[in-house]
Protein backbone atom coordinates (compact mmCIF):
# COMPACT_ATOMS: atom_id res chain seq x y z
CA UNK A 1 202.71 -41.23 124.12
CA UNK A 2 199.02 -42.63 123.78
CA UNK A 3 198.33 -45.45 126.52
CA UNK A 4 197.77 -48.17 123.67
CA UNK A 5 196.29 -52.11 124.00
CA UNK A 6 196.74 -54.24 127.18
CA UNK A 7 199.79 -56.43 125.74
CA UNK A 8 200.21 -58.16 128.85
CA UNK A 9 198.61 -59.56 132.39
CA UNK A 10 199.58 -59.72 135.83
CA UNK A 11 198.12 -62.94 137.30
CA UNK A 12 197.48 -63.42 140.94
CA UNK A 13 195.48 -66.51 142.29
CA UNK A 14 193.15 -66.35 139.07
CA UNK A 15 192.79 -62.41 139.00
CA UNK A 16 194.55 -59.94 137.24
CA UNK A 17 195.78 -57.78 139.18
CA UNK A 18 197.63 -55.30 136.69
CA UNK A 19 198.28 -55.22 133.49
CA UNK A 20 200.92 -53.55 130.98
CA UNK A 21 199.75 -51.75 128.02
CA UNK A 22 201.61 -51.11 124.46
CA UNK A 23 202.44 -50.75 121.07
CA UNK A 24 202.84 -53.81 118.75
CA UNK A 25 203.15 -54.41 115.28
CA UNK A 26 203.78 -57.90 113.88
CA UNK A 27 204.67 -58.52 110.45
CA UNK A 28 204.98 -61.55 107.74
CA UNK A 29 208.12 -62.07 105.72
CA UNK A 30 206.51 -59.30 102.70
CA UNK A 31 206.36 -56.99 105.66
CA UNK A 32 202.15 -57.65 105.62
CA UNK A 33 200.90 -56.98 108.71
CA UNK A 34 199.58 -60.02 110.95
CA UNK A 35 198.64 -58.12 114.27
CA UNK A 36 198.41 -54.61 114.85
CA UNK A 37 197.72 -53.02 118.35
CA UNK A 38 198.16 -49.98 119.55
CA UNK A 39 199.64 -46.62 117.66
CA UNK A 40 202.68 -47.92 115.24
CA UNK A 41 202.39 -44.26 113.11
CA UNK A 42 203.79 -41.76 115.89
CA UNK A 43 207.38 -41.38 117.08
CA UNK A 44 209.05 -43.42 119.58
CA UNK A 45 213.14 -43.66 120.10
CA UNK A 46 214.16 -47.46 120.00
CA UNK A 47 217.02 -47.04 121.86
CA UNK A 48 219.20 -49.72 121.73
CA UNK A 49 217.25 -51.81 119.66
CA UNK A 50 218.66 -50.42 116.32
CA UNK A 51 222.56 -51.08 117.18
CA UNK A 52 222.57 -53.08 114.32
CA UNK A 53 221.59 -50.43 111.94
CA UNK A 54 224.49 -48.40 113.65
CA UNK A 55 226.80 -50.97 113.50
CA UNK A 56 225.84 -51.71 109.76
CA UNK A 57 227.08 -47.93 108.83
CA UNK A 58 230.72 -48.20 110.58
CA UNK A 59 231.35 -51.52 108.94
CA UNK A 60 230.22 -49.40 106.06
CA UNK A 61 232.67 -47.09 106.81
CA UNK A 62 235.48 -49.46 107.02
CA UNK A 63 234.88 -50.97 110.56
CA UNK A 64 236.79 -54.62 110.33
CA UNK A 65 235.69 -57.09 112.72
CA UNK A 66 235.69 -60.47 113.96
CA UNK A 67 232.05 -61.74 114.71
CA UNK A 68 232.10 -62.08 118.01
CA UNK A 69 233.74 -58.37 118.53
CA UNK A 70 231.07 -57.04 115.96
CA UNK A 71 228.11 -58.75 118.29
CA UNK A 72 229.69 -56.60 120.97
CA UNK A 73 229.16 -53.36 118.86
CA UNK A 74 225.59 -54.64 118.42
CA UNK A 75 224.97 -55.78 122.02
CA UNK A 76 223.40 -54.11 125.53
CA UNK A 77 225.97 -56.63 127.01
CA UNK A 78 225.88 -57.53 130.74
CA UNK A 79 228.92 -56.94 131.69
CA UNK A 80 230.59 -60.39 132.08
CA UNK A 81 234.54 -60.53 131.91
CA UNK A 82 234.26 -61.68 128.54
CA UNK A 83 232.35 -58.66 127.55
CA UNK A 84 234.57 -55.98 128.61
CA UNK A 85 237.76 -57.99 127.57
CA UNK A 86 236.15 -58.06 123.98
CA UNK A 87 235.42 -54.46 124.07
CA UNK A 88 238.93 -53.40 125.29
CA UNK A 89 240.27 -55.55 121.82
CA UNK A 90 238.45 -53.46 119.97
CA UNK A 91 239.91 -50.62 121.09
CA UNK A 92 243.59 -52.03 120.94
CA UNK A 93 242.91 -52.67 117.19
CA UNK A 94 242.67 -48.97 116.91
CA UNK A 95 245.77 -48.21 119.07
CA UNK A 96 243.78 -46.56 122.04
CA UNK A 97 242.49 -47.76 125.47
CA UNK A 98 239.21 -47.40 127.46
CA UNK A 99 240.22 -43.66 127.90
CA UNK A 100 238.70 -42.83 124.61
CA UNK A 101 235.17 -44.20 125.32
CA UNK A 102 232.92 -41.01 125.81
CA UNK A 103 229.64 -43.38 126.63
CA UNK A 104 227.84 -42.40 130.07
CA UNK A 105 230.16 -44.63 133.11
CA UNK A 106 227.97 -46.82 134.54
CA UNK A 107 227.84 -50.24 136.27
CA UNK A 108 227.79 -53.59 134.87
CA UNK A 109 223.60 -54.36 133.45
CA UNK A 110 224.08 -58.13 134.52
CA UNK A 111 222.62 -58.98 137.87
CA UNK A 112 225.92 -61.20 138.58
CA UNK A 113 227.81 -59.09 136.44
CA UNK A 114 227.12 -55.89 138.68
CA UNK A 115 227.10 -57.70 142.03
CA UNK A 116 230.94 -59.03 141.21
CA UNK A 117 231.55 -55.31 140.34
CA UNK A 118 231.03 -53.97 144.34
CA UNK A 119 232.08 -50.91 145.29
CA UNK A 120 234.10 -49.90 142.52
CA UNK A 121 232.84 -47.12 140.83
CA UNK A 122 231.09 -46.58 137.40
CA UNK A 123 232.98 -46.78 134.20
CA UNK A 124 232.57 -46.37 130.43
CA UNK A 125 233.96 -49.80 129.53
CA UNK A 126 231.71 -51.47 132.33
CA UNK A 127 228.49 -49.41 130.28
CA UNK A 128 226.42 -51.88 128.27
CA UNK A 129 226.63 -49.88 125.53
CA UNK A 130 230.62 -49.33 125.12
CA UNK A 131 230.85 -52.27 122.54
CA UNK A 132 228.86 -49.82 120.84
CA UNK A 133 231.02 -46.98 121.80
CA UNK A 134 234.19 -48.59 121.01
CA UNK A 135 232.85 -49.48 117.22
CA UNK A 136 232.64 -45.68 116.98
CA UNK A 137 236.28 -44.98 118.38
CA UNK A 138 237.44 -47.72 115.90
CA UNK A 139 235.52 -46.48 112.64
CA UNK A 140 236.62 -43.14 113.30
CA UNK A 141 240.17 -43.97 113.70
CA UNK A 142 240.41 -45.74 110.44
CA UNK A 143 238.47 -42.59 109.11
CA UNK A 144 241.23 -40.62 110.12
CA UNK A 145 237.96 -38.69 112.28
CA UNK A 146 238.04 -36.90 115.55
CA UNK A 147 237.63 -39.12 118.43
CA UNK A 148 236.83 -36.51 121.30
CA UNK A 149 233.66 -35.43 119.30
CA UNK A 150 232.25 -38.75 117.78
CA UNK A 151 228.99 -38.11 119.55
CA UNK A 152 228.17 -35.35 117.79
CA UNK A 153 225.34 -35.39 115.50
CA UNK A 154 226.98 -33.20 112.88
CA UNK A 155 230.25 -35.60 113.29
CA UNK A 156 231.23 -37.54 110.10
CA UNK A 157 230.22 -40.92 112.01
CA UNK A 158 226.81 -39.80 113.24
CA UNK A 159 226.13 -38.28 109.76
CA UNK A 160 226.51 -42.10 108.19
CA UNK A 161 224.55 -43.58 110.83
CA UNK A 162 221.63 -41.17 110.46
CA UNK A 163 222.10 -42.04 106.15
CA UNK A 164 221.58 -46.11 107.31
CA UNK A 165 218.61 -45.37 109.12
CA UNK A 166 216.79 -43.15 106.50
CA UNK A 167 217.90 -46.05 103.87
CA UNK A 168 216.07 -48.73 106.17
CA UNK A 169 213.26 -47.11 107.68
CA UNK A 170 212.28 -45.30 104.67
CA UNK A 171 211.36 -42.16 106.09
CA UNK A 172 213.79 -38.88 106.96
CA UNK A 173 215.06 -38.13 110.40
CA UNK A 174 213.00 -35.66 111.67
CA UNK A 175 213.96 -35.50 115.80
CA UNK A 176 217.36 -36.40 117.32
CA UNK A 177 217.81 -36.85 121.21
CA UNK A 178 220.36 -38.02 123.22
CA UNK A 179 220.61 -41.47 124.58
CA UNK A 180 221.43 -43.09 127.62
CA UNK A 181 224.87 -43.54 126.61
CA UNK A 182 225.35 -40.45 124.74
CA UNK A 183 225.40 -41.22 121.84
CA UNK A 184 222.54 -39.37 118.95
CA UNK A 185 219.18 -41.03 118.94
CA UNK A 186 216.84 -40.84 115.85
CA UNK A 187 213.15 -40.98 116.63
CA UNK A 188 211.19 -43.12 114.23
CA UNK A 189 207.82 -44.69 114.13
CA UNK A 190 207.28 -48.74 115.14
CA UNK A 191 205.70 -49.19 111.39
CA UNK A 192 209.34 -48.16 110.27
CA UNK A 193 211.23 -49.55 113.07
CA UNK A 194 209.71 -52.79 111.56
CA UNK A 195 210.71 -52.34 108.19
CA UNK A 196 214.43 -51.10 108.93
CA UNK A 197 214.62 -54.17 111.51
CA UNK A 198 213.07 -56.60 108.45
CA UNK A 199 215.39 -55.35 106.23
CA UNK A 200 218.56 -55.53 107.99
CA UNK A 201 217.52 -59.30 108.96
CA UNK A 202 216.74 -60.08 104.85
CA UNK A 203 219.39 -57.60 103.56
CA UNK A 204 221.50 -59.50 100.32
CA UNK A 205 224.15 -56.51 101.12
CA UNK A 206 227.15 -58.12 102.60
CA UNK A 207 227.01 -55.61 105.08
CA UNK A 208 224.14 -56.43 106.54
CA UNK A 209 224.34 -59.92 106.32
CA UNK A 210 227.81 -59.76 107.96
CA UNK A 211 226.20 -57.46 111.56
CA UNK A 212 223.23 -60.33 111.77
CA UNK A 213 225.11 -63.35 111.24
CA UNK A 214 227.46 -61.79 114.07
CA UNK A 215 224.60 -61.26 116.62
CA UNK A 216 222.92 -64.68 115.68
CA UNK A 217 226.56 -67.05 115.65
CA UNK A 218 227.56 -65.36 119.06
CA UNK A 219 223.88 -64.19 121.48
CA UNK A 220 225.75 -64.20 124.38
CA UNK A 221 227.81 -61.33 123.35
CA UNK A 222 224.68 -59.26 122.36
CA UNK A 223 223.30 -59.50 125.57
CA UNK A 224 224.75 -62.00 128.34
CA UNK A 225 224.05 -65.57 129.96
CA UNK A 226 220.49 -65.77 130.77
CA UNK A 227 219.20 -62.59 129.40
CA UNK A 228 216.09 -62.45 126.71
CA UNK A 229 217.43 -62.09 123.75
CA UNK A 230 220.60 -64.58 123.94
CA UNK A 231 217.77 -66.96 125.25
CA UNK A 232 215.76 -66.51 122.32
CA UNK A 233 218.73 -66.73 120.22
CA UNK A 234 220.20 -69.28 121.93
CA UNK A 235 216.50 -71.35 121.41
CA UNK A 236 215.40 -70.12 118.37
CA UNK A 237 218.14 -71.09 115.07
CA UNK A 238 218.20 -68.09 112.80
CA UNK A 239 216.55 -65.56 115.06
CA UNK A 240 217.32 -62.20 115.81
CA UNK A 241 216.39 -60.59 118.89
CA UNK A 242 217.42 -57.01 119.95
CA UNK A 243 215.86 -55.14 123.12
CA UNK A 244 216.15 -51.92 124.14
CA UNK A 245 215.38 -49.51 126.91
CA UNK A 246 212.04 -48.20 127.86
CA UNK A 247 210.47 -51.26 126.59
CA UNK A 248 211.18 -51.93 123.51
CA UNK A 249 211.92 -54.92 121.89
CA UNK A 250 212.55 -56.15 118.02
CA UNK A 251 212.45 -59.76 116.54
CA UNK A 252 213.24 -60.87 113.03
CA UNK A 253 213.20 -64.54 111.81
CA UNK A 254 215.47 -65.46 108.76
CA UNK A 255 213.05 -65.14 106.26
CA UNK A 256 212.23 -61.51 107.56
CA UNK A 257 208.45 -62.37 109.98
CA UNK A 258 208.91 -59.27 112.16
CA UNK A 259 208.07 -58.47 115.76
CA UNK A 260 208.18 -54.94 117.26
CA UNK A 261 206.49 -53.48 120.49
CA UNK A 262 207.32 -50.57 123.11
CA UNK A 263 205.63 -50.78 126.04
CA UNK A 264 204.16 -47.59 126.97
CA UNK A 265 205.51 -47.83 130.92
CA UNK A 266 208.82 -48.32 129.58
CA UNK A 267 208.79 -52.30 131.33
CA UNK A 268 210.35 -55.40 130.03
CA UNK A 269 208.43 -57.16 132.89
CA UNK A 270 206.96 -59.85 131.09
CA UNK A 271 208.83 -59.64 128.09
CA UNK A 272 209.53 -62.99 127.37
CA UNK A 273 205.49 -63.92 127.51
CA UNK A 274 205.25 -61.70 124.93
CA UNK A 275 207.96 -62.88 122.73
CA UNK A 276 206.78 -66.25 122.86
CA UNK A 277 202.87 -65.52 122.48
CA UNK A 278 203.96 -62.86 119.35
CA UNK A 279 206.35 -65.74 118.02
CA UNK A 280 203.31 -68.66 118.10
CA UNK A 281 201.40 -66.72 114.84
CA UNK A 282 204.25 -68.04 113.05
CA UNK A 283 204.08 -71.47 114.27
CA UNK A 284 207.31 -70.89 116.67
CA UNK A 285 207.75 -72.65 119.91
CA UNK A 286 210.32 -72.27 122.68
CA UNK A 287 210.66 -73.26 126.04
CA UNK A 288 211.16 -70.52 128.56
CA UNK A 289 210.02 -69.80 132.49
CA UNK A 290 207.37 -67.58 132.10
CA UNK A 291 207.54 -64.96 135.00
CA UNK A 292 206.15 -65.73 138.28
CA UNK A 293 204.05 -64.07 140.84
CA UNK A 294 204.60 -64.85 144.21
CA UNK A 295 202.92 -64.35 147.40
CA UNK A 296 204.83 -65.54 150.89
CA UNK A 297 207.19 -67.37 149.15
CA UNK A 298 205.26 -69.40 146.83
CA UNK A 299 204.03 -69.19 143.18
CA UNK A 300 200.70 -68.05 143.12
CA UNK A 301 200.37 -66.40 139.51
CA UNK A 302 202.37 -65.18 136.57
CA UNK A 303 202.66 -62.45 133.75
CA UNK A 304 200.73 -64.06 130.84
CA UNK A 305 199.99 -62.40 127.38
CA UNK A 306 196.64 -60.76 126.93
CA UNK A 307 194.06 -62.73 124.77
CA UNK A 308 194.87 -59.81 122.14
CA UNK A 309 198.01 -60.86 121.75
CA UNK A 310 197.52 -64.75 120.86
CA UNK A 311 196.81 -65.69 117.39
């Protein structure tokens, strides 16, 4: 991956001290770009920042929800009680426990979440992405499909997914790798990344419409109390927020402005600086704590967007 532009700037008693460099593409409601920086043209995965495209294809394939447990098949959730309670409903709708869930066991994401956790160990249900996982187990018992193999990128399930993100993006799948959780990942480019993301967010297909609605009505199930993008949500009516590992990060508002990056460090450090400095070219204003720097104790700087950022 090529280095890209400085997106963002560690700030120590007037210096900068370090700075994170990127990939961002920002985009008007025709999908006209605003700001370009960096290389949008070559490959990146987006990790979990397209859940809603893969949640979009099992409610395609007969997935039937209620919003908040369709937010949890979009979400990187933290791992609250509420969380894992809504993921485990899921999976009762479909006559199966937590047993089925083939994503990676891990520990609750959520600061508080994993710190209540302990000692006990890892599990697929406490994995921020078993909403997602339990969506699949769902949608493939409907389907009548193989559970034990749903990860499969030849599986019936995987095969629909991978249809929903050619239809969005525009483009073919050309490289499949593994995620974090397991589950297939399609490599596209940020240019297209943008368009599948503005498209999902303006869709008229009922389908769509239903996945976002979900996210935006319930925030804290797509990500957890205090988090980015239930913040944003949270601050922001009608927005749609969706990070994902390695640094990357999409916005949409409701009439389809677009906001993509991925850092090229893999960081969200600073990630909210550059939501709201990306969200000002189109007029957008929220109050959040921008990130401090401290030095024995006190605040003596913070993680600002770079001037190439602003508008």
């Amino acid at each position: 991956m090529k280095t890209g532009e400085i997106l963002l700037e560690v700030v120590r008693n007037d210096l900068v001290e370090s700075v994170h460099s990127g990939h961002l593409l920002i985009t008007d409601s025709s999908g006209k770009t605003i700001l370009q920086l960096g290389d949008i043209d070559s490959l990146i995965y987006p990790r979990s920042a397209v859940k809603s495209i893969q949640a979009s294809a099992m409610v395609r394939a007969g997935l039937r929800l209620s919003p908040k447990q369709l937010a949890v098949v979009c979400a990187s959730h933290a791992g609250s009680s509420d969380h894992l309670e809504t993921v485990k409903s899921i999976l009762a709708g479909a006559g199966v426990d937590e047993s089925s869930l083939k994503n990676t066991p891990d520990k609750p994401l959520g600061t508080a979440e994993r710190l209540a956790w302990g000692d006990k160990s890892p599990t697929s249900l406490a994995g921020n992405c078993s909403g997602k996982h339990a969506g699949m187990v769902a949608t493939c018992f409907i389907n009548g499909w193989n559970l034990d193999n749903y990860k499969s990128p030849d599986h019936p399930l995987q095969k629909l997914i991978r249809k929903e993100f050619e239809l969005l993006s525009g483009s073919p799948v050309s490289k499949i790798a593994v995620d974090g959780c397991g589950a297939p990942l399609f490599a596209l480019s940020i240019s297209d990344l943008s368009q599948a993301i503005r498209k999902v967010t303006i869709s008229k297909d009922p389908i769509h419409q239903e996945v976002v609605t979900a996210c935006r009505s319930n925030p804290v199930m797509v990500s957890g109390i205090g988090r980015l993008p239930t913040l944003l949500m949270e601050k922001i009516p009608g927005l749609f927020v969706k990070d994902g590992a390695e640094g990357v990060m999409v916005i949409s508002l409701p009439a389809g402005e677009t906001i993509v990056w991925k850092m090229s460090d893999g960081s969200q450090r600073g990630a909210s600086a550059l939501a709201l400095a990306s969200l000002s070219h189109f007029g957008v204003r929220a109050s959040l704590d921008s990130e401090k720097v401290f030095g024995d104790g006190q605040v003596v700087g913070e993680i600002r967007a770079s001037k190439l950022v602003l508008p």
